[in-house]
Protein backbone atom coordinates (compact mmCIF):
# COMPACT_ATOMS: atom_id res chain seq x y z
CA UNK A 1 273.29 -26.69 245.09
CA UNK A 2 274.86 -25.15 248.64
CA UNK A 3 278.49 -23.75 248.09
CA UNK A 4 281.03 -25.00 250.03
CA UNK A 5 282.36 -22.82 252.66
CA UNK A 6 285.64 -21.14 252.06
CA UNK A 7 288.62 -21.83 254.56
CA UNK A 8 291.14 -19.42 255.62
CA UNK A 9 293.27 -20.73 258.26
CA UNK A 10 295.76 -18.10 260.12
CA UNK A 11 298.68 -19.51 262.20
CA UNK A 12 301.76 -17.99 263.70
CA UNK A 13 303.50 -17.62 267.14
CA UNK A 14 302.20 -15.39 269.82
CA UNK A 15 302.04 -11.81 269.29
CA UNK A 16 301.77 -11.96 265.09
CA UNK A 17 298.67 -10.11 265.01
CA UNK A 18 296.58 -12.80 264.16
CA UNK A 19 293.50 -10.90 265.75
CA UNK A 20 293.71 -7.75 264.32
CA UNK A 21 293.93 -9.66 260.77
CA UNK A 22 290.54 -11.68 261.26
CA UNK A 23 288.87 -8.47 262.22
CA UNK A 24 290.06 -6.70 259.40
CA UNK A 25 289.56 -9.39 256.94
CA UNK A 26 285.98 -9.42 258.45
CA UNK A 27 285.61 -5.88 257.95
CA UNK A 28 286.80 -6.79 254.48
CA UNK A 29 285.22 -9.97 253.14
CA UNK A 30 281.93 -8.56 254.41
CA UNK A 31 281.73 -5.00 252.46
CA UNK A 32 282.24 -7.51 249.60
CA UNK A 33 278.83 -9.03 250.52
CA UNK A 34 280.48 -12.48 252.00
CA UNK A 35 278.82 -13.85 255.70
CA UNK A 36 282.20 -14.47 257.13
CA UNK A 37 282.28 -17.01 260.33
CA UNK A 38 285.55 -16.95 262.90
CA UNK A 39 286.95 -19.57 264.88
CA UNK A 40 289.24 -18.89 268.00
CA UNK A 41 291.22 -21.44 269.80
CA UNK A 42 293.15 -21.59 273.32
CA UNK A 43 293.73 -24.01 275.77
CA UNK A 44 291.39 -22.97 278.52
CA UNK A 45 288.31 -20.68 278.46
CA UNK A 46 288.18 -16.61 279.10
CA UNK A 47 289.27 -15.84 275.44
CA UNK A 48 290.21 -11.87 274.73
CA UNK A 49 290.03 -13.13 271.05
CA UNK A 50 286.09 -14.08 271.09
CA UNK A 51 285.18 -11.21 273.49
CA UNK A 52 287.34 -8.78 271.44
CA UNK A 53 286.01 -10.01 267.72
CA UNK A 54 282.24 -9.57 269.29
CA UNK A 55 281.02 -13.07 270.21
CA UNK A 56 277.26 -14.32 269.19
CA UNK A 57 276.58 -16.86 266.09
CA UNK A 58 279.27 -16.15 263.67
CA UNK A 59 282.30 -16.20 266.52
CA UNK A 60 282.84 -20.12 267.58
CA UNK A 61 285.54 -20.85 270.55
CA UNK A 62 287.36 -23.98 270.52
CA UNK A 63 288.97 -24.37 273.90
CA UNK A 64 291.31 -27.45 275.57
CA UNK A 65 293.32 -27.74 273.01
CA UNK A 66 294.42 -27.08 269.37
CA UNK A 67 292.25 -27.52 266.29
CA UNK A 68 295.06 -30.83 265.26
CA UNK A 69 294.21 -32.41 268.99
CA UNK A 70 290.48 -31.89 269.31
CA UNK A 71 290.19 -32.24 265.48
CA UNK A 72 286.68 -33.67 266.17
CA UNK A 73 286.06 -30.47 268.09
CA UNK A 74 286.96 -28.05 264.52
CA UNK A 75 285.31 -30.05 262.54
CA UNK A 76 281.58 -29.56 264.64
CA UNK A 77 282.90 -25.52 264.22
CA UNK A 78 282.69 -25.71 260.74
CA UNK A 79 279.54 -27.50 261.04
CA UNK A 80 277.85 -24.62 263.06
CA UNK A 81 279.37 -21.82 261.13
CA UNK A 82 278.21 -23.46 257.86
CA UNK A 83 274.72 -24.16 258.96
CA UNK A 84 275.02 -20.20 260.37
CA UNK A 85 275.35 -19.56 256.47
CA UNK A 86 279.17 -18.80 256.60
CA UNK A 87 280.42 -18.11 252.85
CA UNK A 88 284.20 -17.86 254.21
CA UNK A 89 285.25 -18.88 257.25
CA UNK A 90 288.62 -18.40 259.38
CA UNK A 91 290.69 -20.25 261.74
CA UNK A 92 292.88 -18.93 264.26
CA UNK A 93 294.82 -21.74 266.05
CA UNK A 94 296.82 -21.22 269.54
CA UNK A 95 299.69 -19.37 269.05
CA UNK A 96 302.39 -21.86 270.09
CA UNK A 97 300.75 -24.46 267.55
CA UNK A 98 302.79 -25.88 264.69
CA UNK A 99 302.58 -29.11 262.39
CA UNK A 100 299.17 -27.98 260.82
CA UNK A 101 300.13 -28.69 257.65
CA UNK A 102 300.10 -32.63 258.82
CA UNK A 103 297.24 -32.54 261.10
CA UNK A 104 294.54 -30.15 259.95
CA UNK A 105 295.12 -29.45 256.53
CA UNK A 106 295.74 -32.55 255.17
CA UNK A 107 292.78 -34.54 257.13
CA UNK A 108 290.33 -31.39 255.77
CA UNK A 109 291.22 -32.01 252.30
CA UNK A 110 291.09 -36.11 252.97
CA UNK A 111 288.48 -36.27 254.92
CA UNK A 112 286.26 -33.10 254.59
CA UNK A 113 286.16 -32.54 251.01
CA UNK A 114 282.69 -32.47 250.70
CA UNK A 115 282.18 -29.74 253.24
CA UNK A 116 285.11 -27.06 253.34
CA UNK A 117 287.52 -25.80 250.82
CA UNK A 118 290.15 -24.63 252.71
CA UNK A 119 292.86 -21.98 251.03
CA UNK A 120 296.63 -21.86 251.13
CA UNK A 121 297.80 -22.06 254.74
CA UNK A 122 298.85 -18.57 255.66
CA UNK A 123 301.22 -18.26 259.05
CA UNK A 124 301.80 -14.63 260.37
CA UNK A 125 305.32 -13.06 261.13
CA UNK A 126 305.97 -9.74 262.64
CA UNK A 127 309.29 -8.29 261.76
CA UNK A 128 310.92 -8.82 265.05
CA UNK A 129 310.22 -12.92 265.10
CA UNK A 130 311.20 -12.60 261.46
CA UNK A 131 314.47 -11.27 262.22
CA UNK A 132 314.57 -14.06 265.40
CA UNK A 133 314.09 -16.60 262.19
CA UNK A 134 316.71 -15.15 259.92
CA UNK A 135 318.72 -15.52 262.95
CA UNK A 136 320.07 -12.12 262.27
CA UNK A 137 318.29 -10.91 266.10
CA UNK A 138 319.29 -13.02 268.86
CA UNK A 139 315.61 -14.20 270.65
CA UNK A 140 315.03 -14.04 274.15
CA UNK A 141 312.61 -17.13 273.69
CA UNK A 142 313.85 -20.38 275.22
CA UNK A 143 315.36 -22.59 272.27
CA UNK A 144 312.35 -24.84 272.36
CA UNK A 145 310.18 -21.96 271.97
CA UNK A 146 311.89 -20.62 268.40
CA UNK A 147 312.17 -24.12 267.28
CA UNK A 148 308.34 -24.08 267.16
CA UNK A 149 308.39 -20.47 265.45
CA UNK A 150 311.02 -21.79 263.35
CA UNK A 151 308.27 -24.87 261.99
CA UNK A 152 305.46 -22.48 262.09
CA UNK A 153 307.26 -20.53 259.05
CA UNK A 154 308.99 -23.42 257.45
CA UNK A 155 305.35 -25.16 257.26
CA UNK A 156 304.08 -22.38 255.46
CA UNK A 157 301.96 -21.62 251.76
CA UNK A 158 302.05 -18.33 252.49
CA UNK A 159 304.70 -16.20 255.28
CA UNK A 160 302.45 -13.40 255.79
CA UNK A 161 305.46 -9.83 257.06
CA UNK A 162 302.79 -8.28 259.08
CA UNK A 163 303.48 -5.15 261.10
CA UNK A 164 304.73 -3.39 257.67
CA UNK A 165 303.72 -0.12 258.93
CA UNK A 166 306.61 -0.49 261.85
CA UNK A 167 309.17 -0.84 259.07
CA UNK A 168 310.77 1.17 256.43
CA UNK A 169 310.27 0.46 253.17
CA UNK A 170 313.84 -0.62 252.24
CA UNK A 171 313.89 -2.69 255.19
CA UNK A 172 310.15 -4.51 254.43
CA UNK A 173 312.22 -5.10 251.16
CA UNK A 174 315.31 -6.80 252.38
CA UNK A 175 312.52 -8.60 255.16
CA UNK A 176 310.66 -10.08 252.27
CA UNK A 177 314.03 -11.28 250.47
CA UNK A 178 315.46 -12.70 253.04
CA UNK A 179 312.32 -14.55 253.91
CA UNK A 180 312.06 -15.78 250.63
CA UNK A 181 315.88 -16.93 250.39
CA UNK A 182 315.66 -18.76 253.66
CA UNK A 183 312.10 -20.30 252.60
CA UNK A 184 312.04 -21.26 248.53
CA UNK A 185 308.92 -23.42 249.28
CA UNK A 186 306.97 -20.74 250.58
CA UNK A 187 305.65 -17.34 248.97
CA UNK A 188 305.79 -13.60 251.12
CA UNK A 189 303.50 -11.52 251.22
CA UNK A 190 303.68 -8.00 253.18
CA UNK A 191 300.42 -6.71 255.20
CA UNK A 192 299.94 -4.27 257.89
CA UNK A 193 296.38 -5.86 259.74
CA UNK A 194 296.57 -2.60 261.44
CA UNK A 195 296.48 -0.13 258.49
CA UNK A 196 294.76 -2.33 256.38
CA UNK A 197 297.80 -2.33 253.63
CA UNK A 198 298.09 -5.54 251.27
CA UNK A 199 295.05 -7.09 253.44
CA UNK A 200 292.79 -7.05 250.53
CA UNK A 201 295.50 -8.28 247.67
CA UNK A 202 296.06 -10.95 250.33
CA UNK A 203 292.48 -12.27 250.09
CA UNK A 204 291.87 -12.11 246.78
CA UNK A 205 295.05 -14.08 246.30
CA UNK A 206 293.45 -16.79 248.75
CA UNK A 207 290.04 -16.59 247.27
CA UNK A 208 290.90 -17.43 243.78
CA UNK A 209 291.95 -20.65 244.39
CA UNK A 210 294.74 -20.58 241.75
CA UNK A 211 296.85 -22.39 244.29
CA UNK A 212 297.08 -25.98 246.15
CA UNK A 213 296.77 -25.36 250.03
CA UNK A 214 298.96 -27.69 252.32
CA UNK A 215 301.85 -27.77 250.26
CA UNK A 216 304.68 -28.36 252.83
CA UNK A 217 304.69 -30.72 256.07
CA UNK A 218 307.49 -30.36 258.04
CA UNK A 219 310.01 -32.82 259.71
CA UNK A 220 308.61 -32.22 263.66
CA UNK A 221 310.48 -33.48 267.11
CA UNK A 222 307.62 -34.08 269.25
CA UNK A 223 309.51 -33.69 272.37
CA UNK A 224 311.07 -30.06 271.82
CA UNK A 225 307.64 -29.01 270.61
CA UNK A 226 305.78 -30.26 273.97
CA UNK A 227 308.80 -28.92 276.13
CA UNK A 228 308.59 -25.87 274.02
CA UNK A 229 304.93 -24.88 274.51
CA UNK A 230 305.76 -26.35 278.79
CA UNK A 231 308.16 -23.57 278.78
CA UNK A 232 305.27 -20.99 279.03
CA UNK A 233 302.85 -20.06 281.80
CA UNK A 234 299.20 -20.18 280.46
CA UNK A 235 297.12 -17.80 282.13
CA UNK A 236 293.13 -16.90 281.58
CA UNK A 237 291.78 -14.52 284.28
CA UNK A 238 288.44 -12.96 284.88
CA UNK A 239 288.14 -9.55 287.02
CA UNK A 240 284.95 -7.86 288.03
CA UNK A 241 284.96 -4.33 289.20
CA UNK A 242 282.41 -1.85 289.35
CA UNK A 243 281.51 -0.81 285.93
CA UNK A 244 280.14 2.29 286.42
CA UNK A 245 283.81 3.94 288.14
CA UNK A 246 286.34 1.94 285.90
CA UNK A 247 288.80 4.31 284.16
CA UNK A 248 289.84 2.93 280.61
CA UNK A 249 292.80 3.72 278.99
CA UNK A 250 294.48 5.07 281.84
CA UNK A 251 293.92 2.41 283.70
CA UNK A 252 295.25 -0.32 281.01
CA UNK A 253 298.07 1.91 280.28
CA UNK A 254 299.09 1.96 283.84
CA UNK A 255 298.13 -2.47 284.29
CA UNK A 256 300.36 -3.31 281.38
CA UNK A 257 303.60 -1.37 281.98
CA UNK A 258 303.57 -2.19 286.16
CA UNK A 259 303.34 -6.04 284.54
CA UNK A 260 305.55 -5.48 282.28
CA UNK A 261 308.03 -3.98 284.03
CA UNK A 262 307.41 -6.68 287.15
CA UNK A 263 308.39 -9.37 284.21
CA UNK A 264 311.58 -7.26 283.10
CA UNK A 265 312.71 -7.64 286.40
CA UNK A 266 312.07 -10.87 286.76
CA UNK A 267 313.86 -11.87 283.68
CA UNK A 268 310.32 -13.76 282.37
CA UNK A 269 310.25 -13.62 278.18
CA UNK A 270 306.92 -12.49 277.23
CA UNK A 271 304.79 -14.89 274.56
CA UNK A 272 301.86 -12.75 274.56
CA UNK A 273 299.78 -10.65 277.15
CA UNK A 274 296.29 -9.75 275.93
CA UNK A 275 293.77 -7.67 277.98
CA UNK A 276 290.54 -6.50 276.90
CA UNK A 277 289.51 -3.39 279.46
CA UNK A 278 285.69 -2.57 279.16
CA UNK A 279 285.05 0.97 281.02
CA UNK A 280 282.42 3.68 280.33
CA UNK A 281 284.76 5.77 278.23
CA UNK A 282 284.93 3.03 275.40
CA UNK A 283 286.48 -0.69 274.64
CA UNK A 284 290.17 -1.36 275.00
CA UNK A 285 292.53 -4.11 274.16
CA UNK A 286 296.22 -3.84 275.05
CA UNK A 287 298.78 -6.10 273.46
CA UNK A 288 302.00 -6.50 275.40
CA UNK A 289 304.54 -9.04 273.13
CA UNK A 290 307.58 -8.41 274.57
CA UNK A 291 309.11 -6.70 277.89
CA UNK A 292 311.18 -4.15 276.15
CA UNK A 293 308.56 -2.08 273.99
CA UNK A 294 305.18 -0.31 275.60
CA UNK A 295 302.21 -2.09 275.26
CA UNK A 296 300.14 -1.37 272.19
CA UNK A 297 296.35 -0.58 273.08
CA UNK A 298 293.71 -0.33 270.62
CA UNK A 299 290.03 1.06 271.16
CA UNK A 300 287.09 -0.68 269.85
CA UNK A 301 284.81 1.38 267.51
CA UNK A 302 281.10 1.18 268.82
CA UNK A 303 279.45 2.07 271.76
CA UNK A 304 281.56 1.34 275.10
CA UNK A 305 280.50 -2.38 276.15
CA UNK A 306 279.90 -3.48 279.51
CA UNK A 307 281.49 -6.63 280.94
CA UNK A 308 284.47 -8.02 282.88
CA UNK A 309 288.20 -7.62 282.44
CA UNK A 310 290.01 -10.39 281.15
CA UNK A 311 293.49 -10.99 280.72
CA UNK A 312 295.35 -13.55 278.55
CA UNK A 313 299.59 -14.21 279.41
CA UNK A 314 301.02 -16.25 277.82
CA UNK A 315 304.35 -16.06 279.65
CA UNK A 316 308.14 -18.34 280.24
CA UNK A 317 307.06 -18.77 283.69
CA UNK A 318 305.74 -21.39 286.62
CA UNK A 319 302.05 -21.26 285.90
CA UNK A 320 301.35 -20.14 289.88
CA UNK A 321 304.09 -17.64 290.29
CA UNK A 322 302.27 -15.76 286.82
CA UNK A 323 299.39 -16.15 288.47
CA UNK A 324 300.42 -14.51 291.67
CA UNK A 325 302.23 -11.88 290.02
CA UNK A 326 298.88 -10.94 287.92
CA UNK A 327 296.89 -10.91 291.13
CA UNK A 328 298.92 -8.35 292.66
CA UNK A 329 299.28 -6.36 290.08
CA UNK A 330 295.18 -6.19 289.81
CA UNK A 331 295.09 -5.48 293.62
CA UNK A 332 297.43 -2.42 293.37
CA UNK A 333 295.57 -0.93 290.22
CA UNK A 334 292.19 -1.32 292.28
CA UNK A 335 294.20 0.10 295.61
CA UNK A 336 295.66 3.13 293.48
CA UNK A 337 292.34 4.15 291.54
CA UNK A 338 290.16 2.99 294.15
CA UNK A 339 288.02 0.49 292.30
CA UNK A 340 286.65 -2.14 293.65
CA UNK A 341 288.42 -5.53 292.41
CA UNK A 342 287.73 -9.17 292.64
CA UNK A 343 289.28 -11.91 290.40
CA UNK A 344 286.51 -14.38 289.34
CA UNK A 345 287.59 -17.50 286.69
CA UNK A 346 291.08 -18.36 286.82
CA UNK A 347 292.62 -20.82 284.63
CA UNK A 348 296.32 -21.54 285.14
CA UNK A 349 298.59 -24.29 283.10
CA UNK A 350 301.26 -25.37 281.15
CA UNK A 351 299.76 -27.16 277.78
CA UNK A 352 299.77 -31.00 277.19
CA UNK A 353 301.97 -32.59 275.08
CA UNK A 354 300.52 -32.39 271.71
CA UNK A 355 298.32 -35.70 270.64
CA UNK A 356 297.14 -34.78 267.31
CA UNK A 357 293.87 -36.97 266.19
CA UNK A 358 295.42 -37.65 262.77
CA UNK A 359 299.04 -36.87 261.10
CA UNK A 360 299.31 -37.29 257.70
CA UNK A 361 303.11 -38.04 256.39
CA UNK A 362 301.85 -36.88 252.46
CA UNK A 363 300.70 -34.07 251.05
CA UNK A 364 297.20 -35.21 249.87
């Protein structure tokens, strides 16, 4: 008899570092011998996330919505990614999503328990939204937006501190307790996705199924959670240039801090700005989360790979005006390193008001 797919599902707000965990508990899972499958998720097409973690059969895009309102739409992902000959399989919602607990998980383990076991619901935190949480940082997020962090965390089998190589280790400590304090119903654990620290203690924890996934659902308010994902611009854009001339790292460095400096000034608070740079010189992605640090760029082992630039923002902005400012910004890089530049699929929006296909009041 065919084993049933393992689930890991990996939530948390914008900017977590829910990427760089799937790839590394790819990398992970699969020197183990496991055919791991990934599912991405955004609102509109032109992912970084699929193009970044390689594409082809074992990378499935859900796009239009969340995984709780096109639950019909997760559930055929599964399907292909189990009939791929997925062993373990993870799930990275949109970042602004909350209330999976009541509208995934539950369903899955009503519903789908012949076909997936999914694990303890994990939710990534980087120290500076933890501290936003603990309220002991005051957030530059509208209220509406934090409220969602806040029921991303409180929702919650396991708060995953990622990002432990930023902090000392005193200060990962008093993270952790604090966390733990503020969240009884919840257990921390402390990761770097970057470094690789705690990654593989993290799985193994998952794996063993010792523990009941979906063991919290949260109180929600409907209407601050739709006016707190409206709060943010959501832009997917396309650029082709010429290949063959396009500086890399340079080049992003140079993109990201004119934008983020543009959004400084304009007082916009940054969700989360992804761009994945192709060039001859190698693979980048730069990760912008907020308009008072640098970006944070990362090259992709391999051979360079050819394609078009995209960019993800994710920003507290009119839809258009984020779109205009990304255009220009694009122009002026092509003007100043004289490549030619020409923006190609644009998809520009504020998100629905969440419609989940089922919500489940009871932990199943």
């Amino acid at each position: 008899m065919k084993s049933i797919p393992k689930l890991i599902i990996v939530g948390g707000f914008l900017g977590a570092g829910k990427t760089t965990l799937l790839g590394r508990a790819r990398q992970e899972l699969e020197s183990r011998g496991q055919k791991v499958g990934l599912i991405t998720n955004d609102q509109a097409p032109g992912l970084v996330d699929t193009a970044w973690l390689g594409g082809g059969s074992g990378v499935v895009e859900v796009t239009g919505s969340c995984y709780c309102c096109d639950f019909k739409g997760f559930g055929q992902a599964l399907q292909t990614l189990t009939q791929w000959g997925a062993n373990v399989i993870i799930a990275e919602p949109v970042g602004s999503c909350a209330d999976l607990s009541a509208t995934v998980l539950q369903p899955l383990k009503d519903l789908c328990r012949d076909q997936i076991s999914p694990t303890q619901f994990s939710v990534v935190l980087d120290p500076s939204r933890a501290q936003e949480v603990l309220g002991t940082k005051k957030s530059l997020l509208h209220q509406d937006a934090l409220y969602i962090l806040g029921r991303q965390v409180a929702e919650a089998d396991l708060i995953v501190l990622n990002k432990i190589d930023l902090l000392s280790p005193e200060a990962k400590t008093e993270l952790v307790k604090h966390l733990t304090e503020k969240y009884p119903g919840s257990k921390v654990v402390a990761i770097s996705a970057k470094g690789g620290e705690g990654v593989a203690t993290w799985l193994d924890g998952l794996l063993s199924g010792a523990a009941k996934p979906g063991i919290n659902i949260v109180e929600m308010d409907y209407d601050r959670y739709a006016h707190g994902e409206a709060v943010l611009g959501w832009l997917n854009l396309t650029v082709d240039s010429d290949d063959a001339s396009r500086e890399g790292l340079d080049a992003l460095t140079a993109f990201l801090e004119k934008l983020r400096g543009a959004l400084a000034n304009e007082k916009r608070e940054t969700g989360h700005v992804k761009v994945l740079w192709p060039s001859p010189t190698g693979l980048f992605i730069g990760n912008l989360t907020d308009t008072h640090s640098p970006a944070v760029i990362t090259k992709a082992n391999g051979a360079p790979t050819p394609g078009p630039i995209l960019v993800n923002a994710r920003v507290e902005s009119e839809p258009a005006d984020l779109e205009k400012l990304v255009r220009r910004i694009v122009e002026e890089i092509g003007q100043e390193r004289k490549l030619s530049v020409s923006v190609k699929d644009v998809y520009c929006l504020k998100p629905g008001r969440p419609n989940p296909t089922h919500r489940y009041a009871q932990v199943v």
